[in-house]
Structures are given as C-alpha cells and as structure tokens.
C-alpha atoms as a PDB file:
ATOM      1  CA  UNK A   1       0.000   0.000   0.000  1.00  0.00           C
ATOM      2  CA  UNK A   2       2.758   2.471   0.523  1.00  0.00           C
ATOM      3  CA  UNK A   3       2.037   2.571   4.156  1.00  0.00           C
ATOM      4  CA  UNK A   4       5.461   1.782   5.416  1.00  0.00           C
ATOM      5  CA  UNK A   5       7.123  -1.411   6.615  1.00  0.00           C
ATOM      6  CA  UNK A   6       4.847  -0.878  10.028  1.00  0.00           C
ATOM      7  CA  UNK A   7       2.115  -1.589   7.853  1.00  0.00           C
ATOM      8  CA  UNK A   8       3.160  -4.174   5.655  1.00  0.00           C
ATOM      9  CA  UNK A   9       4.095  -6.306   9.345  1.00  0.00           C
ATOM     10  CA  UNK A  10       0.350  -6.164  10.592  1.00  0.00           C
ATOM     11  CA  UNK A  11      -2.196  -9.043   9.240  1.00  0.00           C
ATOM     12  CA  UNK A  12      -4.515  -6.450   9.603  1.00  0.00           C
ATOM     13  CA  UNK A  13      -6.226  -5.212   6.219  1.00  0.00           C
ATOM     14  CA  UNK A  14      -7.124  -0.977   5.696  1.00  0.00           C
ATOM     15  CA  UNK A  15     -11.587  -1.212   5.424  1.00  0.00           C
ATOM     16  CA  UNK A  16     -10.952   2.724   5.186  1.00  0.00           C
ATOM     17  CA  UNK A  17      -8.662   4.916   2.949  1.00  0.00           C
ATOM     18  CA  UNK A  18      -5.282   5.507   4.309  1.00  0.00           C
ATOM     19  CA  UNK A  19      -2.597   8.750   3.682  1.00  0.00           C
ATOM     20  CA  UNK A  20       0.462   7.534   1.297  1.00  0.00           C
ATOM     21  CA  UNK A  21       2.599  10.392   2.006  1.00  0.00           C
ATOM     22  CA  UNK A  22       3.673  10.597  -1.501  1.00  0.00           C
ATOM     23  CA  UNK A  23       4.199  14.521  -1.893  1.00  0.00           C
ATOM     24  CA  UNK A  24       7.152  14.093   0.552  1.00  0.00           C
ATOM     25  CA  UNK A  25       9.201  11.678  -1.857  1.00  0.00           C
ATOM     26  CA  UNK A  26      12.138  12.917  -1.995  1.00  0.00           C
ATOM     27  CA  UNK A  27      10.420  16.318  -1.777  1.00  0.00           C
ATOM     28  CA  UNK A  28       8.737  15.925  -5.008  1.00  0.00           C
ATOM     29  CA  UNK A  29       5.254  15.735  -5.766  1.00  0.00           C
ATOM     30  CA  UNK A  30       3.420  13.289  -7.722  1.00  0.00           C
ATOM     31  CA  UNK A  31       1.138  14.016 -10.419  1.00  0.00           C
ATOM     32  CA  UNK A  32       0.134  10.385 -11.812  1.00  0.00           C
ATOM     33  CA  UNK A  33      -0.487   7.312  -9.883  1.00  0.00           C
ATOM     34  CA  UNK A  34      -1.570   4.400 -10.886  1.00  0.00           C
ATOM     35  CA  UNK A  35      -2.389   0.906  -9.550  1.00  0.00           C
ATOM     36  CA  UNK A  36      -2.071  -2.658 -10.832  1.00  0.00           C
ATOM     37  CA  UNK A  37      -2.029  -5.916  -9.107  1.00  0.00           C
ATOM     38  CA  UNK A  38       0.036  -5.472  -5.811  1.00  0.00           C
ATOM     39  CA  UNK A  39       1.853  -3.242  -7.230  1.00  0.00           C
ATOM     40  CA  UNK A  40       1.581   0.976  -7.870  1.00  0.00           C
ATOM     41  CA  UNK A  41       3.206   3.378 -10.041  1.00  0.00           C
ATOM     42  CA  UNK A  42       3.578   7.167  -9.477  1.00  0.00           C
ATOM     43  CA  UNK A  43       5.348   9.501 -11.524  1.00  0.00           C
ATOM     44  CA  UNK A  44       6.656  13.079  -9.906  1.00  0.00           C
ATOM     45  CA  UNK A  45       6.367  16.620 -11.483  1.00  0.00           C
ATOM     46  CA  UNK A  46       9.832  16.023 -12.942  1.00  0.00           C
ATOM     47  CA  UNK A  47       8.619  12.870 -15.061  1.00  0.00           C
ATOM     48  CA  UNK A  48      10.853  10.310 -12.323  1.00  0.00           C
ATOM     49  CA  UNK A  49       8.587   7.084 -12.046  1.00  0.00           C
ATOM     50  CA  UNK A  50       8.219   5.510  -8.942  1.00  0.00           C
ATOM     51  CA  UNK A  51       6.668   2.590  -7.875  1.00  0.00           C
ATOM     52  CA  UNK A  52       6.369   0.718  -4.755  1.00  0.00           C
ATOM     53  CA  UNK A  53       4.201  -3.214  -3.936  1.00  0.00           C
ATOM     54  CA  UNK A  54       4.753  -7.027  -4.696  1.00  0.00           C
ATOM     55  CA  UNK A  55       8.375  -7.834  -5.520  1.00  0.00           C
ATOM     56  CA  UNK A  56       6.680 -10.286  -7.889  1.00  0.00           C
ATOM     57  CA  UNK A  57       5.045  -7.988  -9.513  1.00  0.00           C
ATOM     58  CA  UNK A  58       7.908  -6.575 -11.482  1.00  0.00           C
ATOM     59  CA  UNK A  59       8.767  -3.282 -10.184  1.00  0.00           C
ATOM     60  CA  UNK A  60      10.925  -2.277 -12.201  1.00  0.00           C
ATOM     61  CA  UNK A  61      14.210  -2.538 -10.021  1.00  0.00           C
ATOM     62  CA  UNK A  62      16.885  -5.131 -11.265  1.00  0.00           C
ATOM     63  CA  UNK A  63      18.787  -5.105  -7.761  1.00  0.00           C
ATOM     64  CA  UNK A  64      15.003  -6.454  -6.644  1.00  0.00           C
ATOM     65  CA  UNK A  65      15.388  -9.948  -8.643  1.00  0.00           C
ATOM     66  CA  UNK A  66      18.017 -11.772  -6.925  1.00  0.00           C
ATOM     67  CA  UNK A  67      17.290 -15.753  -7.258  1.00  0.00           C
ATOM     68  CA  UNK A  68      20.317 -16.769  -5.080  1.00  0.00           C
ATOM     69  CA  UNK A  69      18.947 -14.568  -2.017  1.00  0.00           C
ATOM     70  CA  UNK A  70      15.670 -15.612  -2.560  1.00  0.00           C
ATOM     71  CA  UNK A  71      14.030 -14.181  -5.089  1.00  0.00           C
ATOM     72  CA  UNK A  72      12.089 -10.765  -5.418  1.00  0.00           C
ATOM     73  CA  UNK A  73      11.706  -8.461  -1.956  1.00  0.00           C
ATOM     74  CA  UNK A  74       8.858  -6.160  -1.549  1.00  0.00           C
ATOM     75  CA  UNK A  75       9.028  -2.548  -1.459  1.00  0.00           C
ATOM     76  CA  UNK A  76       6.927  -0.710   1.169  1.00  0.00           C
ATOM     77  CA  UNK A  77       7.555   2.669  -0.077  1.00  0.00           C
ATOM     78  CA  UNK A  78       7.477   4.199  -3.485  1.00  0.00           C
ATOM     79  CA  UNK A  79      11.480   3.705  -4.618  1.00  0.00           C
ATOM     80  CA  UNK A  80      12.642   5.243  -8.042  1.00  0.00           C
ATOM     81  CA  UNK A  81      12.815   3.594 -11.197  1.00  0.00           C
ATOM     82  CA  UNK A  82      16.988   3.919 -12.005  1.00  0.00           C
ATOM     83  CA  UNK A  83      16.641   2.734 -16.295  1.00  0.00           C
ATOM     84  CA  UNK A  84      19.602   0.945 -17.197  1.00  0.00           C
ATOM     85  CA  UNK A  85      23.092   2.682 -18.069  1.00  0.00           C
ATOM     86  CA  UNK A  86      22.294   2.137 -21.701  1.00  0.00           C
ATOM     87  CA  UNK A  87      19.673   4.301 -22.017  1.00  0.00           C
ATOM     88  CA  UNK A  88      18.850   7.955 -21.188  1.00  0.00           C
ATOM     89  CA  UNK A  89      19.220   8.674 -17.298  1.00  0.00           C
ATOM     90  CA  UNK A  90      16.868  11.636 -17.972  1.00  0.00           C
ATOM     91  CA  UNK A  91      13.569   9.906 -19.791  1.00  0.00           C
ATOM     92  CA  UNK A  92      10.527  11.761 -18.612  1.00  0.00           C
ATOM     93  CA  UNK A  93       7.396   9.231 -18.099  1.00  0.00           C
ATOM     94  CA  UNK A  94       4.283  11.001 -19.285  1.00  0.00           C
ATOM     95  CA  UNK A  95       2.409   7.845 -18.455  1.00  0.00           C
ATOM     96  CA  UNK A  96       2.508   3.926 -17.311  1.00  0.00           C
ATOM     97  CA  UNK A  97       0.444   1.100 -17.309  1.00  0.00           C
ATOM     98  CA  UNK A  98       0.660  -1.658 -15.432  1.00  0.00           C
ATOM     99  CA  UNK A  99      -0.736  -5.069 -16.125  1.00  0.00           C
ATOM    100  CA  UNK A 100      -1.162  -8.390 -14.667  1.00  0.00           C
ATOM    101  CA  UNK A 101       2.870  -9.525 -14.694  1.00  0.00           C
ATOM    102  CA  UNK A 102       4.120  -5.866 -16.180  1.00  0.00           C
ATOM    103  CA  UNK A 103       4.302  -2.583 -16.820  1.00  0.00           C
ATOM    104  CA  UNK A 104       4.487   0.213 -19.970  1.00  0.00           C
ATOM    105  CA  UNK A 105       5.880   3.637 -20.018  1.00  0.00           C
ATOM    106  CA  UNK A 106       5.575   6.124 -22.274  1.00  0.00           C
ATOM    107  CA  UNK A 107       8.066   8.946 -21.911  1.00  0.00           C
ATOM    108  CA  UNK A 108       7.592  12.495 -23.145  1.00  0.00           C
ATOM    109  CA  UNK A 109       9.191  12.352 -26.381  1.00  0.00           C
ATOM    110  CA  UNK A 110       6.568   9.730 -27.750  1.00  0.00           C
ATOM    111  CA  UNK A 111       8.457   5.900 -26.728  1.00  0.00           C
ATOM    112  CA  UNK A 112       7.904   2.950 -25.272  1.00  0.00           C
ATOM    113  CA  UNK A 113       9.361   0.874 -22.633  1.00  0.00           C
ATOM    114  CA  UNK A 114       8.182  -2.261 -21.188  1.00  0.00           C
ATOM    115  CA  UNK A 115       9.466  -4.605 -18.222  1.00  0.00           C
ATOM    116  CA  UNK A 116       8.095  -7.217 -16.510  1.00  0.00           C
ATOM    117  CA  UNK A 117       6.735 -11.223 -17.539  1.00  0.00           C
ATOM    118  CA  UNK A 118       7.062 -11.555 -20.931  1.00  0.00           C
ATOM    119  CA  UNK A 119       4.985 -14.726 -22.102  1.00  0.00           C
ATOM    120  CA  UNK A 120       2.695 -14.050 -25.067  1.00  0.00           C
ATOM    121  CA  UNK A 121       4.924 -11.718 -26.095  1.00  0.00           C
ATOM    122  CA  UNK A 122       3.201  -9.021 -23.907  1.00  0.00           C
ATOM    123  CA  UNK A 123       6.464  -6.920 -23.739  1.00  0.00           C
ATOM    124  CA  UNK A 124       6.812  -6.419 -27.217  1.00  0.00           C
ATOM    125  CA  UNK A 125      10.672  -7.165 -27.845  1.00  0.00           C
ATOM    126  CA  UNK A 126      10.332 -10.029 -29.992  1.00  0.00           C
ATOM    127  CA  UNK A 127      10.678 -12.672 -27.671  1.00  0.00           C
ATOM    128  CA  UNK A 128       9.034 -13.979 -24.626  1.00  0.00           C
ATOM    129  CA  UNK A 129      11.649 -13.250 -22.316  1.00  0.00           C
ATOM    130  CA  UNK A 130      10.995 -11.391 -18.856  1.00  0.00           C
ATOM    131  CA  UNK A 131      12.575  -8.992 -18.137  1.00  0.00           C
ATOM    132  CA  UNK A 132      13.323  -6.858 -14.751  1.00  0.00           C
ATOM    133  CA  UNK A 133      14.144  -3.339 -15.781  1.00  0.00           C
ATOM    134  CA  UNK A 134      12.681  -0.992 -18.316  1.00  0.00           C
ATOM    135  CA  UNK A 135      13.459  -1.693 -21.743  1.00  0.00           C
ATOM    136  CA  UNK A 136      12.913   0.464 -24.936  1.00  0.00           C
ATOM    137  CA  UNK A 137      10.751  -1.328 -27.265  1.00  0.00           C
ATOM    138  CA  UNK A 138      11.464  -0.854 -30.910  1.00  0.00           C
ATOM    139  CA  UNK A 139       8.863  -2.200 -32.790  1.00  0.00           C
ATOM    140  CA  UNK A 140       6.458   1.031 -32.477  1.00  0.00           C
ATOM    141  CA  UNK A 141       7.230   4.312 -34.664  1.00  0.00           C
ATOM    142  CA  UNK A 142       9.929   6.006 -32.615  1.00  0.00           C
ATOM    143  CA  UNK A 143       8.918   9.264 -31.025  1.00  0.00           C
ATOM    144  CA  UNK A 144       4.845   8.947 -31.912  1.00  0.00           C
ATOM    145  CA  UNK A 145       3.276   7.212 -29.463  1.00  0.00           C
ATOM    146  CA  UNK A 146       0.505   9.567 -27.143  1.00  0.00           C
ATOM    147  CA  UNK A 147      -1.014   6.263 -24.807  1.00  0.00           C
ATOM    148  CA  UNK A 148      -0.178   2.715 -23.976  1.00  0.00           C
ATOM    149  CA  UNK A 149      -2.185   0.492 -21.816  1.00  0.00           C
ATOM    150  CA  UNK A 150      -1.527  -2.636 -20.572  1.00  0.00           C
ATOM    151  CA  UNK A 151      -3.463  -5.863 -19.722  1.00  0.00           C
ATOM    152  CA  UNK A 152      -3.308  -9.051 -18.568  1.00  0.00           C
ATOM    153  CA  UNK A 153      -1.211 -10.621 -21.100  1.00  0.00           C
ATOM    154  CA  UNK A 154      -1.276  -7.919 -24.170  1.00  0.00           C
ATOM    155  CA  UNK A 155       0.016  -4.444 -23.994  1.00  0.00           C
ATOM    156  CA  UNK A 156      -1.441  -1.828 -26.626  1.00  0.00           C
ATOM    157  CA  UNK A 157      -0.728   1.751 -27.980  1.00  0.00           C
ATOM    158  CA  UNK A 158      -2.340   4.618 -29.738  1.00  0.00           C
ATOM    159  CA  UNK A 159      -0.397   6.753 -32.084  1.00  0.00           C
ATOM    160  CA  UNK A 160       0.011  10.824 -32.471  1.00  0.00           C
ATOM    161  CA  UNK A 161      -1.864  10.306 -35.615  1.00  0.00           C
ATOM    162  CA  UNK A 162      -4.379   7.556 -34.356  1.00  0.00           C
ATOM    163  CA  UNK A 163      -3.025   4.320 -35.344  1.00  0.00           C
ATOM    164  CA  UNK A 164      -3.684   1.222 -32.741  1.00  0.00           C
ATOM    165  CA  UNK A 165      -0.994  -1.137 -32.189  1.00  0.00           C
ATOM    166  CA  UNK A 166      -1.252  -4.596 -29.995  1.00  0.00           C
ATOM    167  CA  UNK A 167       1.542  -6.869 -29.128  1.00  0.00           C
ATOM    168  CA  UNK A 168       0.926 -10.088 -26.756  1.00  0.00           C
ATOM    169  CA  UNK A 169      -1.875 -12.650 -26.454  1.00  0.00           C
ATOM    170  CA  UNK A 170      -3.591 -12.916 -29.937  1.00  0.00           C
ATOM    171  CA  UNK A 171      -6.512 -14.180 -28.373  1.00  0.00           C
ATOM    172  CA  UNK A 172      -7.034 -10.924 -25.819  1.00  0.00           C
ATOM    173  CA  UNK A 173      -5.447  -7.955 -27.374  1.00  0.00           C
ATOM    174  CA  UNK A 174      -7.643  -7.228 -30.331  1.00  0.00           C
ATOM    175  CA  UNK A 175      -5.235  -8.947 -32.744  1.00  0.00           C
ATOM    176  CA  UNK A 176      -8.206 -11.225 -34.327  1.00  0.00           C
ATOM    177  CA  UNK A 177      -8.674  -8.846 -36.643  1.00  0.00           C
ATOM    178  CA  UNK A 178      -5.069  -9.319 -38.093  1.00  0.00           C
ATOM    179  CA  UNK A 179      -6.491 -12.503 -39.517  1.00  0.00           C
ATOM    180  CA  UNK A 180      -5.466 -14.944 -36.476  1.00  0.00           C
ATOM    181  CA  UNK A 181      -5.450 -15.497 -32.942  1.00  0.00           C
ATOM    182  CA  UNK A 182      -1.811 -16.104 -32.825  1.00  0.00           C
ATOM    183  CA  UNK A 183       0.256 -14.220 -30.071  1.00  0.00           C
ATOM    184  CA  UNK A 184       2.142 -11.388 -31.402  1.00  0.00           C
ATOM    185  CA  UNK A 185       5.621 -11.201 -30.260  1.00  0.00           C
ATOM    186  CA  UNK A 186       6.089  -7.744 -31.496  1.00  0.00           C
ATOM    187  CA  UNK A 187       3.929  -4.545 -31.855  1.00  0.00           C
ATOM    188  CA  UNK A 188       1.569  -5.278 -34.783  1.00  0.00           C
ATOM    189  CA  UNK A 189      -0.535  -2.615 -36.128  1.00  0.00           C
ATOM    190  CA  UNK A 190      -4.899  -2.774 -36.342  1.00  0.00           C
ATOM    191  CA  UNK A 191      -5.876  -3.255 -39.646  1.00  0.00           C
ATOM    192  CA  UNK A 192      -8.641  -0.328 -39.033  1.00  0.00           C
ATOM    193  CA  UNK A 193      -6.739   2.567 -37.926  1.00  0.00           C
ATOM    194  CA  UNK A 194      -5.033   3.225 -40.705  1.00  0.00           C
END
C-alpha cells in the first residue's frame, strides 16, 4: 500500500482509505499514480517514475530480482525507477500502465518501454523473455506514441496520428482482426486505424 514497513508487518487489512505520504518523496510531488495488481506506479512533477508493492510484480528494479537470495523483496515505499546505463538517465514518463505480470511507459518524447513477464509476447521485444528493468521497445514508430495500456497478457498503444498497435496474447489484445489469434511477439498494427 505504501504505508510503510509498520504496515506491511500487521495481518490487519485498511476497510478505510489511508494517507500515502507521496508529496514528501524525496520532496517531489506526484502528479500520476496508478495501480495494478500489488503493485503501484507514481510519476513526480519532474517525469521520475516511482513505484512501490509485490516484488513479484515486477517493479521495475533489477537489484530487486536476486534468485540466489531468494528471489524478489517487496518494497513498502514508493522507490525510483533507475533505467539501465544504456539508455537515457533523464527519460521523462508522461504515463505507465501496469498489467497483470508488467508494466508500460511512455516517456515524453513519444516511446515505449516495457518490463516485466514476458509470455505471449506481452512486452513487445520479440521474444518472450521477462525482463526486470525498463526496456525500450522498438517495434512502435519512434517518437509517436501519445497512450499505452496494458493488460493481462497484451500491452497496446495509440499513435500521435491515431493508429492502434497490440503486441501479446492474440486471443485478448484485439489482434483477431489481423487474420489470427496467434500471439504477437512484437507490436503489430490494427488493420482499421489506418
């Protein structure tokens, strides 16, 4: 919940809303936050993504994912998404979306980035790998995405200019009308958008 570790140690569940003090971060405030399963996503006034919940649920942090200690820890507080030395230290998130097993970004110059279970395809990178920290996805027109959303096991995006694009489970994501129900391993444009 974003409670604190006090929290997370009672058995005890919240029947009423609590305060997440998440204008103190760091001494930012937030200005998106958004919720998926066991797991929640804020992004400050700077466009720094945070997110906080269910080590399982693919936060976001690679130091999380350690199999020899254990597996995944939990985070009780939001925590800042560090993306990986290859890529820009200053993206801006303009939105995320988080999904059953993972998450999508899209930062302010119009790209995507996924993380999280990959099976289906749902990540978009061509393969069904999972993976623990942000990745930029390629297949999508670079720069031109306005909205992604992500669901249980598909992930898809709207275009500057309109165009729909689905990646994932064939079966879920609106892909049938590609002409199959096959999964899509990489961002496939909809037929009817263009």
């Amino acid at each position: 919940l974003g409670l604190g570790d006090a929290a997370r140690a009672t058995t005890l569940d919240f029947h009423e809303p609590q305060c997440v003090a998440l204008n103190d971060v760091e001494g930012r405030r937030m200005r998106l936050v958004t919720c998926g399963v066991r797991v929640t996503a804020a992004v400050d006034e700077n466009g720094a993504l945070w997110t906080w919940g269910h080590g399982r649920s693919f936060l976001g942090h690679d130091d999380l994912h350690q199999p020899e200690l254990g597996g995944c820890h939990d985070i009780a507080r939001p925590r800042l998404v560090r993306w990986p030395s290859a890529m820009d230290a200053n993206i801006r998130v303009a939105a995320v979306s988080l999904g059953w097993s993972h998450a999508a970004v899209v930062d302010d110059g119009g790209n995507v980035y996924t993380w999280g279970h990959g099976g289906n395809g749902r990540l978009g990178h061509g393969d069904e790998q999972t993976r623990v920290a942000p990745a930029w996805v390629r297949g999508v027109p670079a720069g031109e995405i306005a909205a992604v959303a992500a669901g249980g096991a598909f992930t898809v995006a709207r275009s500057r200019s309109g165009l729909a694009l689905a990646w994932g489970a064939g079966h879920c994501s609106g892909q049938g009308v590609l002409g199959s129900h096959a999964d899509a391993l990489a961002p496939q444009i909809i037929p009817r958008t263009k």
